[in-house]
Protein backbone atom coordinates (compact mmCIF):
# COMPACT_ATOMS: atom_id res chain seq x y z
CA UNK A 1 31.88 2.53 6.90
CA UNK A 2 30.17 -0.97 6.49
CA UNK A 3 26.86 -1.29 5.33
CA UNK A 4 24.28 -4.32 4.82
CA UNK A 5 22.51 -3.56 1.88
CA UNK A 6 18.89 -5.22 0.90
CA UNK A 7 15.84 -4.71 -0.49
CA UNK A 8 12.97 -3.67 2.04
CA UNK A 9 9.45 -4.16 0.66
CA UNK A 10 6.62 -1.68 1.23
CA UNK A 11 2.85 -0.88 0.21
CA UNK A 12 1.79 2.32 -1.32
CA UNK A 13 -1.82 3.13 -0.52
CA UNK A 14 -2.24 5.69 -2.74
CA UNK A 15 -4.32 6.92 -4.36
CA UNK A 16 -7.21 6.58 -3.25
CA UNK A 17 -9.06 3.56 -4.69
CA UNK A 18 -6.42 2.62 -6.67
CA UNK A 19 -3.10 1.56 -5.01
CA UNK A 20 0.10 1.76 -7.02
CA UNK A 21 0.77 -1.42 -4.02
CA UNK A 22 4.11 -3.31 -3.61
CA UNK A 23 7.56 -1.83 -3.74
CA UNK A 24 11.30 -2.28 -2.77
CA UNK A 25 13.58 0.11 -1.76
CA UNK A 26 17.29 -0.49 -0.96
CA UNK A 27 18.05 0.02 2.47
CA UNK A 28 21.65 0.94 3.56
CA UNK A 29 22.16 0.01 7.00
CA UNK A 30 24.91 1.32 8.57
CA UNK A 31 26.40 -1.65 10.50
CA UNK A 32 26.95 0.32 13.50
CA UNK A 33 23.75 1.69 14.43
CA UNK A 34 21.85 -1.78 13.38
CA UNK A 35 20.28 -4.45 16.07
CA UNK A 36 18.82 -7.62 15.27
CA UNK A 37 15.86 -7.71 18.16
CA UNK A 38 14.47 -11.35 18.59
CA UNK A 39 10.78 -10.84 20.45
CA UNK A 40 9.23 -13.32 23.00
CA UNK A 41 10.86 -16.59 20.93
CA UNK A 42 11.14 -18.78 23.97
CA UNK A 43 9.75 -21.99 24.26
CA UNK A 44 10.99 -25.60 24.63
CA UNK A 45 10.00 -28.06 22.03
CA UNK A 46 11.52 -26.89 19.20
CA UNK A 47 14.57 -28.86 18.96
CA UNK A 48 15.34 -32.56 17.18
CA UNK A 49 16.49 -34.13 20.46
CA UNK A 50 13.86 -35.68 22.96
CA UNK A 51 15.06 -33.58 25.87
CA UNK A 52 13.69 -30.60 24.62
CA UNK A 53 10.08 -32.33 23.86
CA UNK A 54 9.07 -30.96 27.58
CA UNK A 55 5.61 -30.81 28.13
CA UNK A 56 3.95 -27.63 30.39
CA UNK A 57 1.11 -27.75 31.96
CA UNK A 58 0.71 -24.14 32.78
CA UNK A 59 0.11 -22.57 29.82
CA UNK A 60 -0.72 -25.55 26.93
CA UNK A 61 -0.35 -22.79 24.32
CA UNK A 62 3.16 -22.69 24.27
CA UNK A 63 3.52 -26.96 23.49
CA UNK A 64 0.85 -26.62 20.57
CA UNK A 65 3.42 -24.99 18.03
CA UNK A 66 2.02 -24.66 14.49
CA UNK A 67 3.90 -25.62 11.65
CA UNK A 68 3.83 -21.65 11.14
CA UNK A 69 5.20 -21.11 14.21
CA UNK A 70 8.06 -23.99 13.50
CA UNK A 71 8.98 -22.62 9.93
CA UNK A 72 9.27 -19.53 11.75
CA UNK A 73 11.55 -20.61 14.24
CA UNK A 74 13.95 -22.42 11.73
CA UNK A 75 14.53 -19.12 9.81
CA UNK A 76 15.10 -17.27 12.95
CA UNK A 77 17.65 -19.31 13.63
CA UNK A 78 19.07 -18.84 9.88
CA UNK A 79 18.86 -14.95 10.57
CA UNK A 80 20.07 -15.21 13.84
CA UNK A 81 23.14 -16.93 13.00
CA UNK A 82 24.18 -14.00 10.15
CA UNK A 83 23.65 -11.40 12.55
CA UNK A 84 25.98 -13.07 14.90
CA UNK A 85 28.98 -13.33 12.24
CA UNK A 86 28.49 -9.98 11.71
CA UNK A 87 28.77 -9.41 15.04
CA UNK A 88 25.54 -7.07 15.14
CA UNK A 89 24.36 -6.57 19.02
CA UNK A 90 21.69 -9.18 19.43
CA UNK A 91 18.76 -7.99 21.88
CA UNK A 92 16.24 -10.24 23.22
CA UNK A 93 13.11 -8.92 24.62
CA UNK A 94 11.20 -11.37 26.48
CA UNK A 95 8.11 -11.75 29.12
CA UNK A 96 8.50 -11.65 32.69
CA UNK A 97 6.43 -11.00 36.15
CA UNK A 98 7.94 -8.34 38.09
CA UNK A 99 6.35 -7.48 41.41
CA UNK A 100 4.13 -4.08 40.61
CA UNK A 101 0.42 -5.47 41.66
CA UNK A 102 -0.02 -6.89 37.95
CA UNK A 103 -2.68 -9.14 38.99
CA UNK A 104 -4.72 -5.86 40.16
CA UNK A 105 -4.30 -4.53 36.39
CA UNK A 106 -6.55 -3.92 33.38
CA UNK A 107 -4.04 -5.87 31.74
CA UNK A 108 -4.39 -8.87 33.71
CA UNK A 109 -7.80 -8.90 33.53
CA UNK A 110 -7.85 -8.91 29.81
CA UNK A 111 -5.70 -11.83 29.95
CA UNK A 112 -8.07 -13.64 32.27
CA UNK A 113 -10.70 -13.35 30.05
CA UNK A 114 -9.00 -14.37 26.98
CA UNK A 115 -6.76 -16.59 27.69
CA UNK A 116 -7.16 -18.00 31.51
CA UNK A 117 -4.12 -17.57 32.60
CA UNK A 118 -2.09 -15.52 35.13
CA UNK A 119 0.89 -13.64 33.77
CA UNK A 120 2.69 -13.68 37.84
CA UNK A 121 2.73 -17.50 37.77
CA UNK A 122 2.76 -17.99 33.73
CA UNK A 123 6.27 -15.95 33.61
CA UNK A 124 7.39 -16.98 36.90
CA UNK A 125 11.51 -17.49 37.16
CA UNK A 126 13.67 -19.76 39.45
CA UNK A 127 16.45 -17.85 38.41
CA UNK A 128 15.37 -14.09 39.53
CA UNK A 129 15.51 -11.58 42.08
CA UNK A 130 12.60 -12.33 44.28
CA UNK A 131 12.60 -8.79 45.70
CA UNK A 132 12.20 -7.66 42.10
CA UNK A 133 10.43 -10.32 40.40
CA UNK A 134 8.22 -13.26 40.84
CA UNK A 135 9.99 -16.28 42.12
CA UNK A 136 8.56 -19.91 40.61
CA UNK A 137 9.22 -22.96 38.70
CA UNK A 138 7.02 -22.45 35.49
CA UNK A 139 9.22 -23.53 32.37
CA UNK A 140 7.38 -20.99 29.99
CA UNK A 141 10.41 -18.86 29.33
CA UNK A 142 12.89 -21.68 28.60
CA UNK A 143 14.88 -21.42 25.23
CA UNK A 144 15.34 -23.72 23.01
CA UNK A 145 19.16 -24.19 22.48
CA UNK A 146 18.53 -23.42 18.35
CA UNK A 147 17.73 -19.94 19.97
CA UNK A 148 19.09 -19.60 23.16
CA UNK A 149 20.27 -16.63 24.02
CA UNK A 150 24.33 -16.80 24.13
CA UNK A 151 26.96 -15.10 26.21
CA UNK A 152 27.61 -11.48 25.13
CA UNK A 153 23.96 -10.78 24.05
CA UNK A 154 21.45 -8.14 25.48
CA UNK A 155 18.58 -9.63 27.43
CA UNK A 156 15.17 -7.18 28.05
CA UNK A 157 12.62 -8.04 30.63
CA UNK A 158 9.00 -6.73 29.48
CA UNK A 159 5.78 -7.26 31.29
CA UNK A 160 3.71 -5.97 28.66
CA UNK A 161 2.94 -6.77 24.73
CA UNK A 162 5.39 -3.59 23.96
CA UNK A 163 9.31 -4.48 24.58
CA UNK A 164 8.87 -0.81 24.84
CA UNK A 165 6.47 0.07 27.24
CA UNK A 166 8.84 0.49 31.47
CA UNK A 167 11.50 -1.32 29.98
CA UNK A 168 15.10 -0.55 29.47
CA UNK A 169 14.71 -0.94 25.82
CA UNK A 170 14.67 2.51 24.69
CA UNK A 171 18.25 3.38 26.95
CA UNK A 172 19.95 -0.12 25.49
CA UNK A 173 19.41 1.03 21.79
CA UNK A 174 20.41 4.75 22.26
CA UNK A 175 23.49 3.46 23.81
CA UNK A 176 24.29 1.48 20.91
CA UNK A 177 24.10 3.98 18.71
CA UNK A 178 20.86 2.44 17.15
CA UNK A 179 19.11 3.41 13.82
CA UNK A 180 17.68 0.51 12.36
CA UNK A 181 16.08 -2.36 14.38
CA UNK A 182 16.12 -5.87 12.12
CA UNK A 183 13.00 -7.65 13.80
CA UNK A 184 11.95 -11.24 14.20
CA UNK A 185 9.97 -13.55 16.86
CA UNK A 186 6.12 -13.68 18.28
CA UNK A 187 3.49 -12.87 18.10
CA UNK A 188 3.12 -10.40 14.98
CA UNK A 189 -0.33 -9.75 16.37
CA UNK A 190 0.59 -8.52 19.77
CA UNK A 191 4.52 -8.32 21.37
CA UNK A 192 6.46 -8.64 18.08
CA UNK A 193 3.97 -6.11 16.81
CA UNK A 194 2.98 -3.51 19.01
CA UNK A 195 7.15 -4.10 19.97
CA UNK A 196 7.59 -2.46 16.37
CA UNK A 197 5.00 0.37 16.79
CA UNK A 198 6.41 1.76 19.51
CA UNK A 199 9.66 1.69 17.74
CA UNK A 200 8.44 3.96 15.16
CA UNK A 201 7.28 6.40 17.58
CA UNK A 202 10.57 6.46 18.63
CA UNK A 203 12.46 7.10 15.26
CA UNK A 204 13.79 3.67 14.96
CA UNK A 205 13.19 2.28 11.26
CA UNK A 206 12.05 -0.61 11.07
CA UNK A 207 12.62 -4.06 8.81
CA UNK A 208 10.57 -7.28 9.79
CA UNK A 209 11.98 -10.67 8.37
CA UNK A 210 8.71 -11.67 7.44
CA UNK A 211 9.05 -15.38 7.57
CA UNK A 212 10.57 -15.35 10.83
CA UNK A 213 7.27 -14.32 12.72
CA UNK A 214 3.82 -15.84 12.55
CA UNK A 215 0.37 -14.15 14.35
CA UNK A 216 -1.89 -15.72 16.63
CA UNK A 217 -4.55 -17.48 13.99
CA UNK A 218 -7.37 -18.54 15.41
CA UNK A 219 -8.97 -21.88 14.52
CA UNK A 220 -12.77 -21.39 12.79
CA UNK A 221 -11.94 -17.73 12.38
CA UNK A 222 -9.01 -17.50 10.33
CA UNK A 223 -7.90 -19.33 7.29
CA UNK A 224 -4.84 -20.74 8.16
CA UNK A 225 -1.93 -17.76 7.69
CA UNK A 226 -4.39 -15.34 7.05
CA UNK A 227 -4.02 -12.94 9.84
CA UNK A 228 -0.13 -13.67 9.66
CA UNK A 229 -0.66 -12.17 6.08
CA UNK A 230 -2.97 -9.57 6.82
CA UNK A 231 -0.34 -8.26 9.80
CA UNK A 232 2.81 -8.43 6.96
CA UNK A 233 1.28 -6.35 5.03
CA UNK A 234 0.08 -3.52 8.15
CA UNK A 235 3.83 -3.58 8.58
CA UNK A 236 4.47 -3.04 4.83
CA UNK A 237 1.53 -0.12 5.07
CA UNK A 238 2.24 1.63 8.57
CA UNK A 239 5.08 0.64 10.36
CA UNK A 240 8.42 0.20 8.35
CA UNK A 241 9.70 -2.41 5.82
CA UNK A 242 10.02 -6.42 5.37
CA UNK A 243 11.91 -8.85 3.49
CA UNK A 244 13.48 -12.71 4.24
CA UNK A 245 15.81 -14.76 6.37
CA UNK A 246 17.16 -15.31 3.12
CA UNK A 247 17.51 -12.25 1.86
CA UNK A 248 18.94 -11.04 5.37
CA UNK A 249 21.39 -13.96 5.73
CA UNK A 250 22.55 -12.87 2.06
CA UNK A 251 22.75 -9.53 2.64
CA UNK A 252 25.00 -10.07 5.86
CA UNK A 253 27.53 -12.57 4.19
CA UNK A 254 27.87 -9.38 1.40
CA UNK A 255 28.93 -7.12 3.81
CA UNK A 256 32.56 -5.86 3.28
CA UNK A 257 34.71 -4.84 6.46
């Protein structure tokens, strides 16, 4: 049975006051029962041609991309592309509006207050079920074409941080069989992470690419990367394992069939 072998690194906290710290264990992953789930990665701009260079008014976060946030979306790409010649399920888990009285929710009001905005227009779709959804024009949840999703992979609708939380999710991955989720896209902080929490509840292990993710760092608060680097290493402590696009792409062009 085919396996992708690599290195995950972790963090040992103990003991107390004096942490043995980093370490790598080689993961076996049983081709079969492993996804590659790409998290909230939409967003046009991120492409060399001028077409793509699309500005939105709705939400002027998502045309500020940091160079983070750029380096990040290159290696996604690179880790992307191995998963799809190994011809791993690809699952992407992305925001959405659905009709169920959001804008009456603590969650919308949270958003409100931090970032102004209101999630049933900001993830509007022209392309949806209006009985389902909310029908609009906002061009927030446009791809890129370097990550696009393609024909043949899995597409989750989430209305939350969590791909986890009322979503189909959960079903999709038992169906396939899954063990181990590989894990990329935004933000570490909030979707990507809290995505990855809940996946641990859940008895999925869990392997981050970290440099194919980046946090939301806040200007005057955080030195630049520093929350991206604080979040890594939560994942290395709490939630699973991490290592590279590089290491990944490796790892899948080792495989043996």
């Amino acid at each position: 049975m085919s396996s992708i072998n690599i290195n995950g690194k972790y963090f040992r906290m103990y003991p107390p006051g004096k942490h043995k710290g980093y370490a790598n264990k080689n993961l076996s992953l049983e081709k079969s029962k492993t996804v590659f789930l790409i998290v909230d990665v939409y967003g046009l701009g991120f492409d060399s041609h001028p077409e793509s260079n699309i500005k939105n008014p709705a939400w002027e976060a998502t045309t500020q991309f940091t160079d983070g946030e750029r380096a990040a979306m290159s290696n996604i790409k690179k880790a992307t592309d191995a998963a799809r010649k190994l011809a791993l399920p690809i699952i992407y888990v992305s925001n959405s509006a659905p009709r169920i009285a959001l804008e009456k929710s603590a969650y919308q009001e949270q958003k409100s207050s931090t970032l102004n905005v209101l999630k049933n227009e900001l993830f509007a779709e022209d392309n949806i079920d209006p009985l389902e959804y909310h029908l609009g024009e906002s061009k927030v949840l446009q791809y890129s074409d370097i990550v696009a999703p393609q024909k043949g992979d899995y597409y989750i609708r989430k209305h939350t941080h969590s791909g986890f939380f009322d979503t189909r999710l959960d079903t999709l991955l038992r169906n396939l069989g899954t063990k181990t989720l590989v894990c990329v896209g935004f933000a570490l902080d909030m979707c990507l992470g809290t995505t990855m929490i809940d996946a641990l509840w859940r008895n999925y292990r869990v392997l981050l690419l970290r440099d194919c993710t980046y946090a939301v760092e806040l200007d005057g608060i955080d030195p630049k990367g520093s929350w991206t680097s604080r979040w890594i290493l939560y994942v290395e402590c709490a939630i699973g394992y991490t290592s590279t696009s590089e290491d990944w792409a490796r790892a899948c062009n080792s495989v043996k069939d």
